[in-house]
N, C-alpha and C. Protein backbone atom coordinates (compact mmCIF):
# COMPACT_ATOMS: atom_id res chain seq x y z
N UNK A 1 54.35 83.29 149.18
CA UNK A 1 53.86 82.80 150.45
C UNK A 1 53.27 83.97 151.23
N UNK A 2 53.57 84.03 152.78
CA UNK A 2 52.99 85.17 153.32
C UNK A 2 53.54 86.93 152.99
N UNK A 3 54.64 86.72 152.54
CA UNK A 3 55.50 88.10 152.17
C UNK A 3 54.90 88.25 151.08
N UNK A 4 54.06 88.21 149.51
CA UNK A 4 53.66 88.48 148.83
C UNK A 4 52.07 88.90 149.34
N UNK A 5 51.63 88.12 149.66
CA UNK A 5 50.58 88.58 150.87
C UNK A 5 50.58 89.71 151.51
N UNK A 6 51.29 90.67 152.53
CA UNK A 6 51.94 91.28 153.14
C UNK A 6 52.09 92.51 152.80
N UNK A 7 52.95 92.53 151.17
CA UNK A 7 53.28 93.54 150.36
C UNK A 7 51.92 93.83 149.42
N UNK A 8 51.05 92.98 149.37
CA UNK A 8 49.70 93.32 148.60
C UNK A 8 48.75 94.06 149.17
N UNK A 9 48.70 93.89 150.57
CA UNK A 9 47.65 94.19 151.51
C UNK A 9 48.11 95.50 151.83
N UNK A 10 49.65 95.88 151.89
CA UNK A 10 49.93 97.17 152.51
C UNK A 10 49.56 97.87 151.10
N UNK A 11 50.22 97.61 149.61
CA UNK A 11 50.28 98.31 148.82
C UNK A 11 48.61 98.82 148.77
N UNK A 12 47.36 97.66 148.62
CA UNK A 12 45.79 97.92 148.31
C UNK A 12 45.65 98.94 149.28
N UNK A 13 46.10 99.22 150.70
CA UNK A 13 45.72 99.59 151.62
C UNK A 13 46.07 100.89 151.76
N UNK A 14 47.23 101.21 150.85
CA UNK A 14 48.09 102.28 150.80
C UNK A 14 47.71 103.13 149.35
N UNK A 15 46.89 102.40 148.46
CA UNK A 15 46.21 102.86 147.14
C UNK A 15 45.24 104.30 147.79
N UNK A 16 45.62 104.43 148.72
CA UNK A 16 44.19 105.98 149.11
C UNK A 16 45.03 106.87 148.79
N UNK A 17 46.74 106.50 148.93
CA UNK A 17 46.89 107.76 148.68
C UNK A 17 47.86 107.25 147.04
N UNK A 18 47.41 108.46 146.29
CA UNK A 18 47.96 108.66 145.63
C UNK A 18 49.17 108.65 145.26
N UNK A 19 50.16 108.86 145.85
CA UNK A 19 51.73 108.92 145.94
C UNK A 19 52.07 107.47 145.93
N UNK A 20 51.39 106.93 147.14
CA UNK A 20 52.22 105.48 147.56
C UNK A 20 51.39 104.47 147.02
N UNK A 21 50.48 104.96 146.39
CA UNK A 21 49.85 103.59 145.03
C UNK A 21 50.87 103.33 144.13
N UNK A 22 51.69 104.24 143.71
CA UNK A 22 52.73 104.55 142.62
C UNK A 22 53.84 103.76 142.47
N UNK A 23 54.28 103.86 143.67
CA UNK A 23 55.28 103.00 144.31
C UNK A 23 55.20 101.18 144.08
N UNK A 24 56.40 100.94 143.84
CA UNK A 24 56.48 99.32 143.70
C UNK A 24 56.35 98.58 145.23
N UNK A 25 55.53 97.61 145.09
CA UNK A 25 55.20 96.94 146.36
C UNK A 25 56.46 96.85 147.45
N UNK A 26 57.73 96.43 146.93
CA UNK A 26 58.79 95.94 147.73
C UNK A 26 59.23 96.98 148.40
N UNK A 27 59.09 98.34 147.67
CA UNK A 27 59.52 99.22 148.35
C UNK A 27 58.63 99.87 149.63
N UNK A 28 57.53 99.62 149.04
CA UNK A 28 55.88 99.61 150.03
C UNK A 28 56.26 99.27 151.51
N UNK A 29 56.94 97.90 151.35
CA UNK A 29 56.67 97.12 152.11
C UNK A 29 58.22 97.37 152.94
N UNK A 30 59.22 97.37 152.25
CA UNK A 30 60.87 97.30 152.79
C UNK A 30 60.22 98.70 153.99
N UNK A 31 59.40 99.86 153.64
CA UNK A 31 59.42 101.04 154.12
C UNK A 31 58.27 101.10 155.44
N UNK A 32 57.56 100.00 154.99
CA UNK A 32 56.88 99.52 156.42
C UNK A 32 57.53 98.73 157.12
N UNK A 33 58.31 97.95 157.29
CA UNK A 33 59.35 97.35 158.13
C UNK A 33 60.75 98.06 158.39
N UNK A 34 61.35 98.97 157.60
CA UNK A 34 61.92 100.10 158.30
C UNK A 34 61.49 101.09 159.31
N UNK A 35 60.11 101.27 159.19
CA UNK A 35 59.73 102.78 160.30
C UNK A 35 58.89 101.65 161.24
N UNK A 36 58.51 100.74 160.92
CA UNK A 36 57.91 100.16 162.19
C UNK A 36 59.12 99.59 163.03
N UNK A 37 60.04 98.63 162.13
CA UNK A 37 61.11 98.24 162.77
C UNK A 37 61.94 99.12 164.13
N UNK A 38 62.13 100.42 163.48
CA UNK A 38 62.60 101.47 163.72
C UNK A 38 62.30 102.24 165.16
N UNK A 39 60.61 102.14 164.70
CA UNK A 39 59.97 102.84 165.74
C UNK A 39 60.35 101.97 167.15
N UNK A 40 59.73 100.79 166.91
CA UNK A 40 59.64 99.14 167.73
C UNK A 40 60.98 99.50 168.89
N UNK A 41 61.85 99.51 168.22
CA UNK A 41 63.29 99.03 169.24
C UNK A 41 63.44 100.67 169.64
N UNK A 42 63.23 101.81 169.06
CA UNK A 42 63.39 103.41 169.40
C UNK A 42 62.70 103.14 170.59
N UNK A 43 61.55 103.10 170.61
CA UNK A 43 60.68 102.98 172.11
C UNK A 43 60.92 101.88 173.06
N UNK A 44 61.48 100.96 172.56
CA UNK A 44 62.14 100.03 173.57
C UNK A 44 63.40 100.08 174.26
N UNK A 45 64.42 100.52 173.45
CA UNK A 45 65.07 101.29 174.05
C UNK A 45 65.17 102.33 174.71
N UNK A 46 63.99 102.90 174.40
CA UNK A 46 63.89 104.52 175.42
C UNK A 46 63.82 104.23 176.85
N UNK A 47 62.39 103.14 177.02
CA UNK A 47 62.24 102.65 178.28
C UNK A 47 63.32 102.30 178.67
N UNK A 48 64.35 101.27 178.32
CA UNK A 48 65.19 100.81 178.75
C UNK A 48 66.35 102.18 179.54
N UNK A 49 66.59 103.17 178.77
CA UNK A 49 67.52 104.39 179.09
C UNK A 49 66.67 104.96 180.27
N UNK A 50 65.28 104.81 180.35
CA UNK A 50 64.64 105.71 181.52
C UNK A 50 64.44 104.81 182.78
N UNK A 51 64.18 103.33 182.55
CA UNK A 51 64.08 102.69 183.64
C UNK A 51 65.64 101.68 184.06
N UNK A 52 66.61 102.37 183.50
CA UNK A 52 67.62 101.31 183.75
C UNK A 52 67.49 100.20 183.80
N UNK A 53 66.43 99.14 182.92
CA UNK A 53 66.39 97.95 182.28
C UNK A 53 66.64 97.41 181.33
N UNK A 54 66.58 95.73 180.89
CA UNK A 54 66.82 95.34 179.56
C UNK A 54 65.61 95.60 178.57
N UNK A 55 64.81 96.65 178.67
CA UNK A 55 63.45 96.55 177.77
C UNK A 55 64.01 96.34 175.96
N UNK A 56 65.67 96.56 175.87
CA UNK A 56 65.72 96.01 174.61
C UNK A 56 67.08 94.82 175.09
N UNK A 57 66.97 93.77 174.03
CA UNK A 57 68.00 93.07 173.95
C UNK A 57 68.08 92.30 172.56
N UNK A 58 69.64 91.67 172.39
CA UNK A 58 69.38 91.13 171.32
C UNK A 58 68.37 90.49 170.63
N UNK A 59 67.32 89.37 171.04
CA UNK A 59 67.00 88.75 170.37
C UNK A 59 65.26 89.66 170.49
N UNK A 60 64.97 91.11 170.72
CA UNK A 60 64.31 91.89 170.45
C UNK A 60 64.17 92.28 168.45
N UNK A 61 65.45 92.22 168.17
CA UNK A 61 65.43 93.09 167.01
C UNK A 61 65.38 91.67 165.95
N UNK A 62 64.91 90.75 166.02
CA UNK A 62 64.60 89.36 165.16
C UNK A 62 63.01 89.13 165.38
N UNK A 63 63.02 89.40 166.46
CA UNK A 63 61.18 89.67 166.75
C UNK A 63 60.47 90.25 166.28
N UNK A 64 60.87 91.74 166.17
CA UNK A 64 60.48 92.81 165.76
C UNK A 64 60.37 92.44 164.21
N UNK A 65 61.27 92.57 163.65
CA UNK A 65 61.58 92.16 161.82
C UNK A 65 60.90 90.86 162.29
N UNK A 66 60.32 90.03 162.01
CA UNK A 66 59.38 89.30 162.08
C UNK A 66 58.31 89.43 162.49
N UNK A 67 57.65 90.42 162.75
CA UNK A 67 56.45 91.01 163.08
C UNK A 67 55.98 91.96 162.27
N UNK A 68 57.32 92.21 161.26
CA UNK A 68 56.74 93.22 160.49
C UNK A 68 57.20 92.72 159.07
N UNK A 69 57.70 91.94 158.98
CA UNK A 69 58.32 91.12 157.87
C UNK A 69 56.93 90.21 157.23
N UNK A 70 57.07 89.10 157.87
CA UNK A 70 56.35 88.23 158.31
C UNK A 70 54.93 88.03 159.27
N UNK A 71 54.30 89.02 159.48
CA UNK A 71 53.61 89.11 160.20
C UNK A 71 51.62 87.99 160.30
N UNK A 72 52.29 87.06 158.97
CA UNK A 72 50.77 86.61 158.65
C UNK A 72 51.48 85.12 159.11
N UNK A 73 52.75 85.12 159.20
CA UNK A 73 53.27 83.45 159.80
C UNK A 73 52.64 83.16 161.19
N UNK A 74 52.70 82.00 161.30
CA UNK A 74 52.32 81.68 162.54
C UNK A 74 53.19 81.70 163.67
N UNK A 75 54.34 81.36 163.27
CA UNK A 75 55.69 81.65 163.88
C UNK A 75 56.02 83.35 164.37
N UNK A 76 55.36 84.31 163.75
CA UNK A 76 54.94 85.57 164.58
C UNK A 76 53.94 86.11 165.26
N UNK A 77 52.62 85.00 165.29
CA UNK A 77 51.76 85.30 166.01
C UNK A 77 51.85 85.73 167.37
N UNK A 78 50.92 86.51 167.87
CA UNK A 78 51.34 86.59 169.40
C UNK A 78 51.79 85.58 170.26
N UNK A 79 50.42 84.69 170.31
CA UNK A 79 50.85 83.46 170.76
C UNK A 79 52.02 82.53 170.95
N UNK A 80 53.12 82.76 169.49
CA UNK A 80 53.85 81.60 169.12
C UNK A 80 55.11 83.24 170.21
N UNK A 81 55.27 84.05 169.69
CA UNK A 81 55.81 85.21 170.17
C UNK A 81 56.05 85.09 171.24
N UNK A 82 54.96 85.58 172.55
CA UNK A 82 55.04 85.66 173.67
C UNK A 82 55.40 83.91 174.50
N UNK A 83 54.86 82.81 173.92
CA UNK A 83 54.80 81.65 174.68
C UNK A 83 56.55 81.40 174.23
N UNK A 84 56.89 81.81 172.97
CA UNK A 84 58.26 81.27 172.38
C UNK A 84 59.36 81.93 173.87
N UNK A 85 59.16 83.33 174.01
CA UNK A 85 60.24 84.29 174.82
C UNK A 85 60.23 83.30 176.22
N UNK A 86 59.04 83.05 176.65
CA UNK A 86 58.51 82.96 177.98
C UNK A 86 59.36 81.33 177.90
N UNK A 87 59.70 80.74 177.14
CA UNK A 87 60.00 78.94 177.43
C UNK A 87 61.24 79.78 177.28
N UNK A 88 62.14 80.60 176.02
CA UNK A 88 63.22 80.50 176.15
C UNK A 88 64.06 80.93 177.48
N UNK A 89 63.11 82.34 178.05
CA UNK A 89 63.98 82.61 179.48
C UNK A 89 63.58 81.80 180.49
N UNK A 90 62.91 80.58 180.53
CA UNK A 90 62.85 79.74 182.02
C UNK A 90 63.76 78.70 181.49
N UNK A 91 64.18 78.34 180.34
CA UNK A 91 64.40 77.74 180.02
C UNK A 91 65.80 77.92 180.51
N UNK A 92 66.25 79.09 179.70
CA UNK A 92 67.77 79.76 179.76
C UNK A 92 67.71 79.98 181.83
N UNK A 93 67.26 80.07 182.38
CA UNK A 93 67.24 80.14 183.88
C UNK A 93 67.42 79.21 184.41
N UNK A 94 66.72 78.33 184.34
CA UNK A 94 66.76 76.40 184.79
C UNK A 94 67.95 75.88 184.39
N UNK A 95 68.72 76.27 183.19
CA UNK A 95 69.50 75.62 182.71
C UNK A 95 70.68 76.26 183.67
N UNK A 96 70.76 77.48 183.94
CA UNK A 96 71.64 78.15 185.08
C UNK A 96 71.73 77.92 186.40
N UNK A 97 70.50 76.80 186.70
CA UNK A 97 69.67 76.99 188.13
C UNK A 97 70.84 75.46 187.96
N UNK A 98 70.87 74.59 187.06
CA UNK A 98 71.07 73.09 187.30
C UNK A 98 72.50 73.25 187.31
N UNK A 99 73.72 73.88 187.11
CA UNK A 99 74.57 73.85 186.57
C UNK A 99 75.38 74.83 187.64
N UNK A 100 74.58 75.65 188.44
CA UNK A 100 75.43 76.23 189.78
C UNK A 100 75.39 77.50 189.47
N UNK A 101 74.89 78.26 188.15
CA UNK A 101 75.22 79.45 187.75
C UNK A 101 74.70 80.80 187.93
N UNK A 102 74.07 80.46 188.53
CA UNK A 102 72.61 81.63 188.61
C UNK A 102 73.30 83.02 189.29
N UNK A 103 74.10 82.68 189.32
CA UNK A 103 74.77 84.04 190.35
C UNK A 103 76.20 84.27 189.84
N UNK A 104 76.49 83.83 188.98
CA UNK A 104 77.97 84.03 188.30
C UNK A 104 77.90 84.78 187.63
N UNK A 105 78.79 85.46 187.25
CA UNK A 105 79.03 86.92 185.88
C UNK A 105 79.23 86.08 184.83
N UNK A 106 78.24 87.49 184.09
CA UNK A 106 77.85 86.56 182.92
C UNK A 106 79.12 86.42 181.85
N UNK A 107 79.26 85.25 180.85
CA UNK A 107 80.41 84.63 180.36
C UNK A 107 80.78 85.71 179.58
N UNK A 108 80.77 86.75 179.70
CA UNK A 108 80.91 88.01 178.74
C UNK A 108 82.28 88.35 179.75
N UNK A 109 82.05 88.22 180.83
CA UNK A 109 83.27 89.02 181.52
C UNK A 109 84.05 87.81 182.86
N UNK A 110 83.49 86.71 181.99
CA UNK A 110 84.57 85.58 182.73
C UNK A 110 84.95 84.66 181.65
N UNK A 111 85.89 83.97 181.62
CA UNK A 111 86.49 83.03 180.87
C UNK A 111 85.21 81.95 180.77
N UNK A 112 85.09 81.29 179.54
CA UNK A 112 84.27 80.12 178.99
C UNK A 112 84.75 79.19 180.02
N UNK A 113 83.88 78.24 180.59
CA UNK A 113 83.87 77.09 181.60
C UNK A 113 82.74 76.11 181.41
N UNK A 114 83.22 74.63 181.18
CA UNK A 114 82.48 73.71 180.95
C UNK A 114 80.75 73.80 181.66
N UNK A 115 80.64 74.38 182.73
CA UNK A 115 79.10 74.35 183.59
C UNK A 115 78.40 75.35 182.43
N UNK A 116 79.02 76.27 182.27
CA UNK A 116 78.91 77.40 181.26
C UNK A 116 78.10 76.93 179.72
N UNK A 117 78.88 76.24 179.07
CA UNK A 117 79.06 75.54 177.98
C UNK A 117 77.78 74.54 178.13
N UNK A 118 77.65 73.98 178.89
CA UNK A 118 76.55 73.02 179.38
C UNK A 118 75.28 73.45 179.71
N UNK A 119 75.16 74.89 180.74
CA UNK A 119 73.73 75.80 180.53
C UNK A 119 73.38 76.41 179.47
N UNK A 120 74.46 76.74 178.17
CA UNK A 120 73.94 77.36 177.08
C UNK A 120 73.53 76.02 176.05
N UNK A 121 74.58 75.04 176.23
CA UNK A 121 73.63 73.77 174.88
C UNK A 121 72.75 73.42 175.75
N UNK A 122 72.17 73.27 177.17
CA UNK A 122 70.60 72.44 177.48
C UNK A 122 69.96 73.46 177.71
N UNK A 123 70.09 75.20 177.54
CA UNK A 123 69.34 75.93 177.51
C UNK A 123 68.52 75.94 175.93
N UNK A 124 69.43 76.02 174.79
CA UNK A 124 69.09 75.89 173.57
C UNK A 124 68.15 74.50 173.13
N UNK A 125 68.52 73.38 173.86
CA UNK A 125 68.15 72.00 173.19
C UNK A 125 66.51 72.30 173.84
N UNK A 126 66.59 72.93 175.43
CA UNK A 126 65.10 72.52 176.47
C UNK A 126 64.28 73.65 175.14
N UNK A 127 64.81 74.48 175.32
CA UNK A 127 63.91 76.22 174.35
C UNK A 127 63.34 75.19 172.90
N UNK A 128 64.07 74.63 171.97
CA UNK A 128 64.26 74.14 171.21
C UNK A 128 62.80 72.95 171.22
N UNK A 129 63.02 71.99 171.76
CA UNK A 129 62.18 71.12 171.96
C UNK A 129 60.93 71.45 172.27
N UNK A 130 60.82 72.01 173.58
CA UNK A 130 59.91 72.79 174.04
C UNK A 130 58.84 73.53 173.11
N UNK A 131 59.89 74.29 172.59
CA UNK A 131 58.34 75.18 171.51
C UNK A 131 57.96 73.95 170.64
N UNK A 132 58.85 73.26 170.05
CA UNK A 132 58.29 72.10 169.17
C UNK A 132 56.81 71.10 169.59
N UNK A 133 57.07 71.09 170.91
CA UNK A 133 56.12 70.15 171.49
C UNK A 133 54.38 70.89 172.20
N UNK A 134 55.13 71.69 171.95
CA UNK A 134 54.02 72.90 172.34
C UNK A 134 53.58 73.42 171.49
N UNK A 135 54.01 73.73 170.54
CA UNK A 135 53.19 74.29 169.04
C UNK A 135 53.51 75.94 168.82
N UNK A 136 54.50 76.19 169.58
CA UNK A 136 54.58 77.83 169.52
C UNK A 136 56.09 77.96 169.30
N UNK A 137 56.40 77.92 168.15
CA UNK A 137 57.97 77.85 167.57
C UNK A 137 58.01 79.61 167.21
N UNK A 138 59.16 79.44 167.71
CA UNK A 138 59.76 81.57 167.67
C UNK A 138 60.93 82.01 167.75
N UNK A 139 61.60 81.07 166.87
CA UNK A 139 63.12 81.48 166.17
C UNK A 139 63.69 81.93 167.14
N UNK A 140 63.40 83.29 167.46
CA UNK A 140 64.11 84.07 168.23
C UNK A 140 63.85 84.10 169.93
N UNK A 141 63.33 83.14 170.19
CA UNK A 141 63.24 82.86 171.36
C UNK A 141 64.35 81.99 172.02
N UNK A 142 65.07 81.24 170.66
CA UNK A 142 65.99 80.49 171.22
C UNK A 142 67.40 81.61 171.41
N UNK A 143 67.52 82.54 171.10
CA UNK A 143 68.59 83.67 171.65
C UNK A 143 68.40 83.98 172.77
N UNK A 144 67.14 83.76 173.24
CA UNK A 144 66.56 84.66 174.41
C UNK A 144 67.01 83.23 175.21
N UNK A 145 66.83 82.37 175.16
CA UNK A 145 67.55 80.88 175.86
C UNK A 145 68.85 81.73 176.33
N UNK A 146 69.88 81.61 175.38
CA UNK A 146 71.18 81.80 175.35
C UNK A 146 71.74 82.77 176.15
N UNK A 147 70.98 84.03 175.61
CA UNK A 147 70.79 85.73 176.43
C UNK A 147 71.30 85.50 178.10
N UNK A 148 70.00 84.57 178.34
CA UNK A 148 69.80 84.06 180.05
C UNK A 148 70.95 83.22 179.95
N UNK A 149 71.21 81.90 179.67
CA UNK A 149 72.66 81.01 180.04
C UNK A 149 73.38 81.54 179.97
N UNK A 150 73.66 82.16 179.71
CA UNK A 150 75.42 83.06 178.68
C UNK A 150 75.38 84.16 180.10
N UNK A 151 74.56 84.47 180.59
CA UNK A 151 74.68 85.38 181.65
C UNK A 151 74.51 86.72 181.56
N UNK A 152 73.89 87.08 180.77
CA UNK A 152 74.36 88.50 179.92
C UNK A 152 72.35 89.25 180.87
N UNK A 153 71.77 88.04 181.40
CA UNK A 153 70.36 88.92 181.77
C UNK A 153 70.00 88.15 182.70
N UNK A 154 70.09 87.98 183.99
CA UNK A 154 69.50 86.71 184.87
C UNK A 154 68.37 86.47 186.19
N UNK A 155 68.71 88.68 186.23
CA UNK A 155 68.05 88.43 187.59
C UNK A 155 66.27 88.31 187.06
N UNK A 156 65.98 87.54 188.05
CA UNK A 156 64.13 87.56 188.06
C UNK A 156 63.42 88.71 187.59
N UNK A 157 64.12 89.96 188.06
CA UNK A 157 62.74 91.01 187.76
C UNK A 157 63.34 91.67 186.18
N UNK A 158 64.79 91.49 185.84
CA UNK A 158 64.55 91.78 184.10
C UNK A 158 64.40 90.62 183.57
N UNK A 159 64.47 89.32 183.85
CA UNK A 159 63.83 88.29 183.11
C UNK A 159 62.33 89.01 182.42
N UNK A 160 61.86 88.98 183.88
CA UNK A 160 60.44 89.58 183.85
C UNK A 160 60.02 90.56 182.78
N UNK A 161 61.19 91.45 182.96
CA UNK A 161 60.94 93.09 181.94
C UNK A 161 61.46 92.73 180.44
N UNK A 162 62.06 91.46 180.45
CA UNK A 162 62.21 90.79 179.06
C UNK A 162 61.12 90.55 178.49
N UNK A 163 59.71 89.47 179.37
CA UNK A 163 58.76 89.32 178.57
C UNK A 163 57.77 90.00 178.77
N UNK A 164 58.26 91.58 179.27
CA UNK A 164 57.12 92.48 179.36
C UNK A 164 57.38 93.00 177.60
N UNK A 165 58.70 93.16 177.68
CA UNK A 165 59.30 94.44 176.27
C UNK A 165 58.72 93.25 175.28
N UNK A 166 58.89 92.10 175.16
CA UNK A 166 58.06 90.86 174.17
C UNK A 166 56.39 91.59 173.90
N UNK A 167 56.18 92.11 175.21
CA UNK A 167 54.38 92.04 175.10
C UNK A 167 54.33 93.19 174.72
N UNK A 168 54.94 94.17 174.94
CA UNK A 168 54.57 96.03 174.35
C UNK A 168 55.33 95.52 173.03
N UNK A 169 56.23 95.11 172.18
CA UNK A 169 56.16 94.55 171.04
C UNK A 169 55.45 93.93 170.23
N UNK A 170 54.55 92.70 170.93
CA UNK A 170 53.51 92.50 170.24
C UNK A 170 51.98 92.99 169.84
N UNK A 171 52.07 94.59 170.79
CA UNK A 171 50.83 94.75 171.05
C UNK A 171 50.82 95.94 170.28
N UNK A 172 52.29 96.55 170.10
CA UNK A 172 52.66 97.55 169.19
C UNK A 172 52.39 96.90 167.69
N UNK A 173 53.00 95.85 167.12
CA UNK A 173 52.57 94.88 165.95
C UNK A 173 50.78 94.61 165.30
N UNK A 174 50.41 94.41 166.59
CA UNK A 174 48.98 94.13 166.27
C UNK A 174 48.11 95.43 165.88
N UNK A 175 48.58 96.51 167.00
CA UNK A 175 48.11 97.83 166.47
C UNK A 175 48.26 98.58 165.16
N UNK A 176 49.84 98.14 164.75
CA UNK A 176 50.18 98.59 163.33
C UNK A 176 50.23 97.97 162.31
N UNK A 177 49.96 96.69 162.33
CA UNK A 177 49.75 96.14 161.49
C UNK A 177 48.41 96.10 161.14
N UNK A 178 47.31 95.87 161.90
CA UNK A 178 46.31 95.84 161.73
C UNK A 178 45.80 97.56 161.10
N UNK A 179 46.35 98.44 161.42
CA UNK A 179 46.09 99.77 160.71
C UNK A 179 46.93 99.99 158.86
N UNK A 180 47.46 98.76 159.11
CA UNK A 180 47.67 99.06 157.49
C UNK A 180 47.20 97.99 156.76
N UNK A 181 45.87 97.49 157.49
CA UNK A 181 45.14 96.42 156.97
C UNK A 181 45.89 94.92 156.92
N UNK A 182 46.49 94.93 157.44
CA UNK A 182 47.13 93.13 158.01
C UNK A 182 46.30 92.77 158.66
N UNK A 183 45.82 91.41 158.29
CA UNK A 183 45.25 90.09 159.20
C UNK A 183 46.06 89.72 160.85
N UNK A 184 46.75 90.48 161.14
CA UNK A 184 47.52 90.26 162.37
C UNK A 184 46.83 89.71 163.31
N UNK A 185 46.99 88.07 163.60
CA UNK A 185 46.14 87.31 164.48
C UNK A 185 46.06 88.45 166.13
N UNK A 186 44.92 88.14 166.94
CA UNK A 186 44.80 88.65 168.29
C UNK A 186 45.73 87.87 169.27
N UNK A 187 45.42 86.25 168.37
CA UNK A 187 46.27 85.07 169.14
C UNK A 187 47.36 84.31 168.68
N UNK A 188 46.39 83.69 167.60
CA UNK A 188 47.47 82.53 166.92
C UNK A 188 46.93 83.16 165.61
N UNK A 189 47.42 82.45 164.82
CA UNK A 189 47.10 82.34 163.56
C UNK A 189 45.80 80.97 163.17
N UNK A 190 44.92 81.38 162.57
CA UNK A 190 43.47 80.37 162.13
C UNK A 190 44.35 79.33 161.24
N UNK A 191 43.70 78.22 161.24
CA UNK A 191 44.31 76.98 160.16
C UNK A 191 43.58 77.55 159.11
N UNK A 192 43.97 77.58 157.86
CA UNK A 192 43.17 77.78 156.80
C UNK A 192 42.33 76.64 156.08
């Protein structure tokens, strides 16, 4: 499918040099999703240590490995990417907003409570549906639901710096992927 794809395009692309023509594709490829992977969350986390924000969070490092994994799916396109993060944290917010929570510590450092329990399943079901009906499905957007209900990220301006670190992720992807000769859509992915 697209991972044979993926590993062909880096290996042809990587045939200039001599050394890494040599090399078996999987390893080609495992070694471009290690140092990009690598790089991806290193610099996202940096910001995060310099601006005392969430510029990394969990459902960062499923994005990332899917951008470099997978990068010819449509399900990693920018599009499906950025629109996926952006439904899961209003999603995961609204679901906090209906339920009284928006200002409670997050369930990490209070006991589980039914309102609780109730913003994380209609945060997951709205994220869930949502991309379905919209056409921009992104796995890992539904963590980013949860992230926000669960309490663990809530205020407005790192919501915000959530789907900024989404966009210097995808823009980091498009740059490097496209330099090792990947089709890496600008937007979506073309119907074939």
């Amino acid at each position: 499918m697209f991972e044979g794809e993926v590993a062909h395009r880096l290996v042809e692309r990587l045939r200039l040099s001599r050394w890494l023509g040599k090399l078996p594709p999987r390893l080609v490829w495992a070694s471009f999703v290690f140092v990009n992977g690598f790089v991806s969350v290193a610099v996202l986390a940096g910001l995060a240590l310099v601006s005392h924000t969430p510029f990394v969070f969990p459902s960062v490092g499923p994005t990332a490995f899917m951008l470099y994994f997978t990068p010819l799916a449509p399900t990693a396109s920018p599009r499906n990417t950025l629109c996926g993060h952006a439904i899961g944290i209003a999603c995961g917010y609204a679901s906090l907003w209906l339920v009284g929570l928006e200002h409670a510590p997050s369930a990490i450092l209070e006991e589980l409570h039914w309102p609780r329990v109730l913003a994380a399943a209609l945060s997951l079901a709205t994220t869930g549906a949502l991309m379905v009906l919209l056409g921009v499905v992104h796995a890992p957007a539904a963590a980013t639901a949860l992230i926000v209900a669960l309490g663990i990220i809530t205020t407005p301006a790192h919501l915000g710096i959530i789907e900024l670190a989404v966009a210097l992720l995808v823009l980091k992807a498009l740059a490097l992927n496209r330099l090792a000769g990947i089709d890496y859509p600008l937007w979506s992915k073309q119907s074939s």
